[in-house]
Protein backbone atom coordinates (compact mmCIF):
# COMPACT_ATOMS: atom_id res chain seq x y z
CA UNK A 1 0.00 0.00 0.00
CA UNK A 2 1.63 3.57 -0.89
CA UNK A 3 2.11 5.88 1.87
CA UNK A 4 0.89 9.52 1.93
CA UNK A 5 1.05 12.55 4.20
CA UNK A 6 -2.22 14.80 4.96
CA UNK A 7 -1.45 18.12 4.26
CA UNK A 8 -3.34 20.96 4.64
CA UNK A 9 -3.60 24.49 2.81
CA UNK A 10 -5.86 27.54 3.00
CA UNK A 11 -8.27 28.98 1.06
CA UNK A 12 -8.36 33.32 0.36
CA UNK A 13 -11.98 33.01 2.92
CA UNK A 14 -9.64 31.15 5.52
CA UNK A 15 -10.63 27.77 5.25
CA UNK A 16 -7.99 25.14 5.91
CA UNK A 17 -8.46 22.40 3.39
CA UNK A 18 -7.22 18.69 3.35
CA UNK A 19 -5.65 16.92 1.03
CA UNK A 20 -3.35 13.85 0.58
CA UNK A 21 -0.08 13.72 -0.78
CA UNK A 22 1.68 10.40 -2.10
CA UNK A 23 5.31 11.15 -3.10
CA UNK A 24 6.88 10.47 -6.56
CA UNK A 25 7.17 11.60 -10.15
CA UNK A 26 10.66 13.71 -9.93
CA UNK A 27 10.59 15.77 -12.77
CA UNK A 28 6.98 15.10 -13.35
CA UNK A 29 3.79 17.05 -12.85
CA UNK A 30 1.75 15.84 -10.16
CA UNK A 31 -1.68 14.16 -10.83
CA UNK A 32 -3.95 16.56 -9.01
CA UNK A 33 -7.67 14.26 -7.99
CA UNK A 34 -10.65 16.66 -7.46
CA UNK A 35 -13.60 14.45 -6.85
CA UNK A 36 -17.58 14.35 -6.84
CA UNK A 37 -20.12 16.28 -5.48
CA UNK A 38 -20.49 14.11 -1.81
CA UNK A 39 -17.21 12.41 -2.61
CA UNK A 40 -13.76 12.98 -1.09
CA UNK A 41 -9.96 12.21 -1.31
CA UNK A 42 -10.94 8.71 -0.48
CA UNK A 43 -12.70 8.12 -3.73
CA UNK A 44 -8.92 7.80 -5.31
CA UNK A 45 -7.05 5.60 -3.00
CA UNK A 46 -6.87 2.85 -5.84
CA UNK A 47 -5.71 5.75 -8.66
CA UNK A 48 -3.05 6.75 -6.45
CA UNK A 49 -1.77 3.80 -4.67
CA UNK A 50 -1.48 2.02 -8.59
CA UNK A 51 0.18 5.67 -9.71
CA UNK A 52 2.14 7.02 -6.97
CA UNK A 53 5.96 6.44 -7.22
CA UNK A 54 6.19 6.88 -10.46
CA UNK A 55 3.84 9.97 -10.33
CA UNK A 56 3.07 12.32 -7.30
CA UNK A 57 -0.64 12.08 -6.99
CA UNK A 58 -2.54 15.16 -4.97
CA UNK A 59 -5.93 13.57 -3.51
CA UNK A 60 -8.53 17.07 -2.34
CA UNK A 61 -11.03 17.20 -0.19
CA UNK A 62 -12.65 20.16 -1.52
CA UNK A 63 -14.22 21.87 0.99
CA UNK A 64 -17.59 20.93 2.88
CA UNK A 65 -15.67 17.03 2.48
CA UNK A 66 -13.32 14.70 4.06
CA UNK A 67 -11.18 16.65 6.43
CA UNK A 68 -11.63 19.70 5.13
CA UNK A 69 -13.18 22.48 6.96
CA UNK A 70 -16.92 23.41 6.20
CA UNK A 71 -17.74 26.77 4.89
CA UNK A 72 -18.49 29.59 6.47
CA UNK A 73 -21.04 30.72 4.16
CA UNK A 74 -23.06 27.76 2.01
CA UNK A 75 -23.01 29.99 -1.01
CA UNK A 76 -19.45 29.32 -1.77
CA UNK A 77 -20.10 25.59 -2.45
CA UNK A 78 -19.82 25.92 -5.99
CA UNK A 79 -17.49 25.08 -8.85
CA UNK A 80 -16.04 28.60 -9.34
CA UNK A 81 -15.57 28.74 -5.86
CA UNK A 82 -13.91 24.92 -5.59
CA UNK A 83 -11.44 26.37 -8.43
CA UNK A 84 -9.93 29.78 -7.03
CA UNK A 85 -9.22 26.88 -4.01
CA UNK A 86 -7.27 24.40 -6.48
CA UNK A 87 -5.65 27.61 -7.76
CA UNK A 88 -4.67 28.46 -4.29
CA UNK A 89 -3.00 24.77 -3.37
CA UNK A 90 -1.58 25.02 -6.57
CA UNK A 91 0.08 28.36 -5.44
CA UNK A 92 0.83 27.33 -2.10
CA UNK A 93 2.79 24.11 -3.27
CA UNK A 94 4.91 26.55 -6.34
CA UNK A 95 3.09 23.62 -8.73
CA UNK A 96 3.33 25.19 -12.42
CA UNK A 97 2.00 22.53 -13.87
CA UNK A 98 -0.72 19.25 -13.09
CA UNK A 99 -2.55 16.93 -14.71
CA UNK A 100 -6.24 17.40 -13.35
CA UNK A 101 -8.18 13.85 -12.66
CA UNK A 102 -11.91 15.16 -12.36
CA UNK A 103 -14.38 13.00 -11.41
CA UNK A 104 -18.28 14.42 -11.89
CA UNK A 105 -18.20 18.00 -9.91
CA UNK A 106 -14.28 17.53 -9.80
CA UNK A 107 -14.44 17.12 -13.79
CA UNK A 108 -16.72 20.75 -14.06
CA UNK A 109 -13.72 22.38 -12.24
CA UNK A 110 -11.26 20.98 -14.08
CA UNK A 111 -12.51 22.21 -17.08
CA UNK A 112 -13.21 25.64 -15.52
CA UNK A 113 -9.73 25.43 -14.70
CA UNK A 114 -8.63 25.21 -18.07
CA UNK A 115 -10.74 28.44 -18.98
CA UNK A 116 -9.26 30.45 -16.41
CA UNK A 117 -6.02 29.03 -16.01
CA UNK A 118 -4.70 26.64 -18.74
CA UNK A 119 -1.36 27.11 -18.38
CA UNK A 120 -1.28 25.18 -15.25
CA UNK A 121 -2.55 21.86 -16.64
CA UNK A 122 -0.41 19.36 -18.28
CA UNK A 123 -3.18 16.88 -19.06
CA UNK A 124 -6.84 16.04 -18.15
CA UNK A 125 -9.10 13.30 -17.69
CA UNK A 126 -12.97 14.07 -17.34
CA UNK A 127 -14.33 11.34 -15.23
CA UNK A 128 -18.21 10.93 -16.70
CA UNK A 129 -18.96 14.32 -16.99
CA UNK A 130 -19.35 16.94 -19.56
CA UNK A 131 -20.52 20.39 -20.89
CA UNK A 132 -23.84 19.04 -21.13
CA UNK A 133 -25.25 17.27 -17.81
CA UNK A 134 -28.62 14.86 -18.51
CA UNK A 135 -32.02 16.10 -16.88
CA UNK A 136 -32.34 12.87 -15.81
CA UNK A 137 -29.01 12.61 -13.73
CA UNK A 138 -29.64 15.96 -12.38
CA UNK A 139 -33.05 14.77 -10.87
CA UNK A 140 -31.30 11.51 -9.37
CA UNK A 141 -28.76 13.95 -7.81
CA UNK A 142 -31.02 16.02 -6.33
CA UNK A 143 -33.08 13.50 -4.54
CA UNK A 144 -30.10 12.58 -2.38
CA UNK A 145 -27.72 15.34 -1.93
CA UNK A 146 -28.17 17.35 1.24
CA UNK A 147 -29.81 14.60 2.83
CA UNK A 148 -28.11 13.04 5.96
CA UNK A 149 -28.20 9.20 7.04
CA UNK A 150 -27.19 7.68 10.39
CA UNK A 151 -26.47 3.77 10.29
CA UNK A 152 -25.37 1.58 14.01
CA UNK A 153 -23.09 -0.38 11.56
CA UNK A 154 -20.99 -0.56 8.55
CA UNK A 155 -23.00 -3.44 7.24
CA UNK A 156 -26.16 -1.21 7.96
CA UNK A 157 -24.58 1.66 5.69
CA UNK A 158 -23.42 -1.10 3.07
CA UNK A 159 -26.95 -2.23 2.73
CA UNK A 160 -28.19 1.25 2.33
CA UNK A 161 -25.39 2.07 -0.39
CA UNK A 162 -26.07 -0.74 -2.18
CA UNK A 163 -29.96 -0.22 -2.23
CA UNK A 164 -28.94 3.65 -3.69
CA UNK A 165 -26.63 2.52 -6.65
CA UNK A 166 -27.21 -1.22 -7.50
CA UNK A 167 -28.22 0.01 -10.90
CA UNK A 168 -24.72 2.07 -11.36
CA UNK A 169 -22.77 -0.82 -10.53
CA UNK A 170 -25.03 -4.29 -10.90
CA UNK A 171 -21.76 -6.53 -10.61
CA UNK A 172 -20.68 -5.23 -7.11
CA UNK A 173 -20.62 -8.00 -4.41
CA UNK A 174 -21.27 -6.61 -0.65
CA UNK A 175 -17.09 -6.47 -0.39
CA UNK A 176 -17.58 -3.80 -2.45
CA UNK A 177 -20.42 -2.13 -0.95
CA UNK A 178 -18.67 -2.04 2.48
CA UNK A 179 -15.78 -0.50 0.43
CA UNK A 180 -17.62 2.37 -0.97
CA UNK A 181 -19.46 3.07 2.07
CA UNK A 182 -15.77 3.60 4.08
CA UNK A 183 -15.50 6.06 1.46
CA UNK A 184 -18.61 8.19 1.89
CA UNK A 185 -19.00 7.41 5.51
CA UNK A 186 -17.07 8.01 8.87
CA UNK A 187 -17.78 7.27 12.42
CA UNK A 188 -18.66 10.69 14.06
CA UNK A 189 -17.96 11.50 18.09
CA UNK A 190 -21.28 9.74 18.97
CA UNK A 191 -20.63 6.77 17.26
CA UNK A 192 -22.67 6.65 14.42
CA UNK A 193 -21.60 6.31 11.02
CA UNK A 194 -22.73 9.62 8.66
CA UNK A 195 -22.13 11.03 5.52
CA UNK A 196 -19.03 12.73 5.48
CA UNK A 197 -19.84 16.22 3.67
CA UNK A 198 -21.79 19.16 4.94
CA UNK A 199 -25.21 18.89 3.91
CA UNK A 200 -25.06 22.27 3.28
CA UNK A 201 -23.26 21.61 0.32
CA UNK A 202 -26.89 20.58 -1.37
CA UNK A 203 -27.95 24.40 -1.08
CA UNK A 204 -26.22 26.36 -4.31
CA UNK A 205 -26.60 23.25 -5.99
CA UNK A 206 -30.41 23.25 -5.81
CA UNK A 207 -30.96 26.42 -7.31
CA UNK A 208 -31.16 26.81 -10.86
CA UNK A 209 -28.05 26.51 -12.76
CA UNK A 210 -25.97 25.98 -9.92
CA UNK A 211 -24.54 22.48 -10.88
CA UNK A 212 -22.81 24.44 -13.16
CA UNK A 213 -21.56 27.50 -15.43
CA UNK A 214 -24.71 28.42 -17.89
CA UNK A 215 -22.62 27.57 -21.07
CA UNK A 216 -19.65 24.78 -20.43
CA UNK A 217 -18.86 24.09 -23.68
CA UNK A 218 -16.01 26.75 -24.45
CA UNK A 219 -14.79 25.75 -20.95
CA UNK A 220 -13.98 22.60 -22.50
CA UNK A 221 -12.62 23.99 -25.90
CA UNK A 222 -10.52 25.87 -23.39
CA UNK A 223 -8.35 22.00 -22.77
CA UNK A 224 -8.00 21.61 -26.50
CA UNK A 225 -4.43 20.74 -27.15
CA UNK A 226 -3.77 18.71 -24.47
CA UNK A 227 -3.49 15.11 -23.52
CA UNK A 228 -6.78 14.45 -22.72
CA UNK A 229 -8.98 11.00 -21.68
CA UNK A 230 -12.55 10.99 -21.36
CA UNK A 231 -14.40 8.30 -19.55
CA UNK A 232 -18.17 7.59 -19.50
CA UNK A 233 -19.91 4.80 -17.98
CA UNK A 234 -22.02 3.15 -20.61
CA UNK A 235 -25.56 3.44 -18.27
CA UNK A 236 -24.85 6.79 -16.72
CA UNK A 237 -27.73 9.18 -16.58
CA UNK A 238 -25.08 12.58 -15.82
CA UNK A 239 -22.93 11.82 -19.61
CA UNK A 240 -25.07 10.42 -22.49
CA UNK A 241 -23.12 8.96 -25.02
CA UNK A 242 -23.89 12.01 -27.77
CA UNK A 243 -22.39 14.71 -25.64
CA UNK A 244 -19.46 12.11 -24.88
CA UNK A 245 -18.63 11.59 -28.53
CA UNK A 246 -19.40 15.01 -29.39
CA UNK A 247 -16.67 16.17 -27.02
CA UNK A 248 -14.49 13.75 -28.46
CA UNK A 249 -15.01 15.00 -31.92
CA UNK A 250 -14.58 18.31 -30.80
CA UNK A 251 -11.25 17.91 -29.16
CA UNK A 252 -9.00 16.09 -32.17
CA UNK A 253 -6.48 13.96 -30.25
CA UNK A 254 -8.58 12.90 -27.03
CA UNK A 255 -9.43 9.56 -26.38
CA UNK A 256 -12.87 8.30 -25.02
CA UNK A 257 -13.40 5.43 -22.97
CA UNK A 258 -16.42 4.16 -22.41
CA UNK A 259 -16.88 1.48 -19.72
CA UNK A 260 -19.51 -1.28 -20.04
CA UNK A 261 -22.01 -2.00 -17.66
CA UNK A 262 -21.09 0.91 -15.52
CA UNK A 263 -23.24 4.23 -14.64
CA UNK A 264 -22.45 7.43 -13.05
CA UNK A 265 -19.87 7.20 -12.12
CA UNK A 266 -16.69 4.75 -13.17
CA UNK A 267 -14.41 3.82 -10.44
CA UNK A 268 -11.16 4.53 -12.72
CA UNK A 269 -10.15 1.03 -11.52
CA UNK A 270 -11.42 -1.05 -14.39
CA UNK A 271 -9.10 -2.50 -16.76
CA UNK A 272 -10.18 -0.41 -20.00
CA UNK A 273 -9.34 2.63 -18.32
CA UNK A 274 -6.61 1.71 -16.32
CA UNK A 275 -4.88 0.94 -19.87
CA UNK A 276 -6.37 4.38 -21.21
CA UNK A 277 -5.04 6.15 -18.59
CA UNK A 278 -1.47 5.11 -18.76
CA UNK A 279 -1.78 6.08 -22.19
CA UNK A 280 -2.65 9.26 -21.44
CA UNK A 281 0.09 9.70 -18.77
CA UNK A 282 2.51 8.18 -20.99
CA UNK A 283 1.72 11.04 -23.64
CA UNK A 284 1.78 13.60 -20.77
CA UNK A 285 5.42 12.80 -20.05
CA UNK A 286 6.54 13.13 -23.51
CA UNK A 287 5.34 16.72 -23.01
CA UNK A 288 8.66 18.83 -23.36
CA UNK A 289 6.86 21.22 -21.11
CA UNK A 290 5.68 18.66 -18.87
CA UNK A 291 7.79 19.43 -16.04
């Protein structure tokens, strides 16, 4: 199992973030993994622990998540917001240079990141999401986030997680389940075991447009150029397979990946994109300007 180090930084409101830090990569740009909406660093411990050594790999908690601090003010929980903070880390480390892993939310600020600041990515992979989100997704979202759940057990949360996303992943055994929920989940000072994000989070995001920027599209034009790997789970309801390929087409040189019998979202573990994402790194490091 790699090794890491929690770190912390600070956001320009004064919130000290979380993140973890697995060493490697001399001479390389980090891998930099921002994640979902009510996800956290924890969602990449099998990206990084497969990656890091040959590749430092920078795991957020963005805030409202993980062991980052909660905001002050519930209006800053969105994506603009969640990038001025990767800006900042990316600052406070002297990083010129990462290649973004963005996972649903984490994928809308990376390629918000690449409008505002493209200079600082070496590389991207969009994690089944895109310029254009599906109604349908959006509706699914909505009926969960912001909503907290208590469980006496682990099995008790596995159960639950399991009843929420058999349909995204119909091949998981209960292994798995108990897996995932460790990664949504903690044990909190009375015990129980609770989602770990503030349920505030759920409030920006509720209000119209507020799952993201009104027009995304030249956001994503803005990471043309680049090594770039898209990934889409073949039954999500958040990337339908027309915006996927159109992005594709759009961005001459990008690879998409779609993964089989997987929804929203893909774990980045399975074997299609494990091989698509070495490619990707692989054409990162020929970069001249890659470190």
């Amino acid at each position: 199992m790699a090794g890491y180090d929690n770190r912390q930084w600070q956001s320009a409101d004064g919130l000290n973030l979380h993140y973890r830090d697995y060493p490697g990569g001399e001479g390389r740009p980090p891998i930099l993994c921002l994640p979902g909406l009510t996800r956290n660093a924890r969602d990449f411990e099998e990206v990084a622990e497969r990656l890091a050594g040959d590749w430092r790999v920078l795991a957020v908690d963005l805030r409202g998540r993980g062991d980052s601090d909660y905001a002050k003010d519930a209006a800053t929980y969105t994506p603009l917001t969640y990038v001025a903070d990767v800006l900042a880390l990316l600052d406070d480390l002297g990083l010129t240079k990462v290649v973004a892993f963005g996972t649903s939310l984490g994928g809308l600020v990376t390629m918000l990141l690449a409008a505002q600041a493209r200079d600082r990515l070496a590389g991207a992979l969009l994690n089944d999401v895109g310029p254009e989100i599906e109604a349908a997704g959006l509706a699914r979202i909505r009926t969960y986030v912001g909503k907290s759940s208590s469980f006496p057990t682990w099995m008790h949360a596995a159960r639950a997680v399991e009843e929420a996303n058999a349909d995204v992943y119909p091949g998981y055994t209960i292994d798995d389940w108990l897996k995932m929920a460790k990664r949504l989940y903690y044990v909190n000072n009375s015990g129980r075991i609770v989602l770990d994000y503030d349920m505030k989070i759920a409030e920006p995001f509720r209000e119209p447009g507020g799952e993201a920027a009104p027009d995304m599209w030249p956001a994503l034009d803005a990471l043309a150029g680049l090594p770039l790997l898209i990934v889409r789970g073949a039954r999500s309801d958040v990337l339908s397979a027309a915006t996927a390929e159109k992005m594709a087409a759009r961005l001459p040189g990008s690879e998409l990946v779609t993964v089989a019998d997987i929804g929203h979202t893909p774990t980045l573990g399975e074997p299609d994109v494990i091989a698509a994402t070495d490619r990707l790194l692989a054409r990162v490091a020929k970069e001249p300007a890659a470190a």
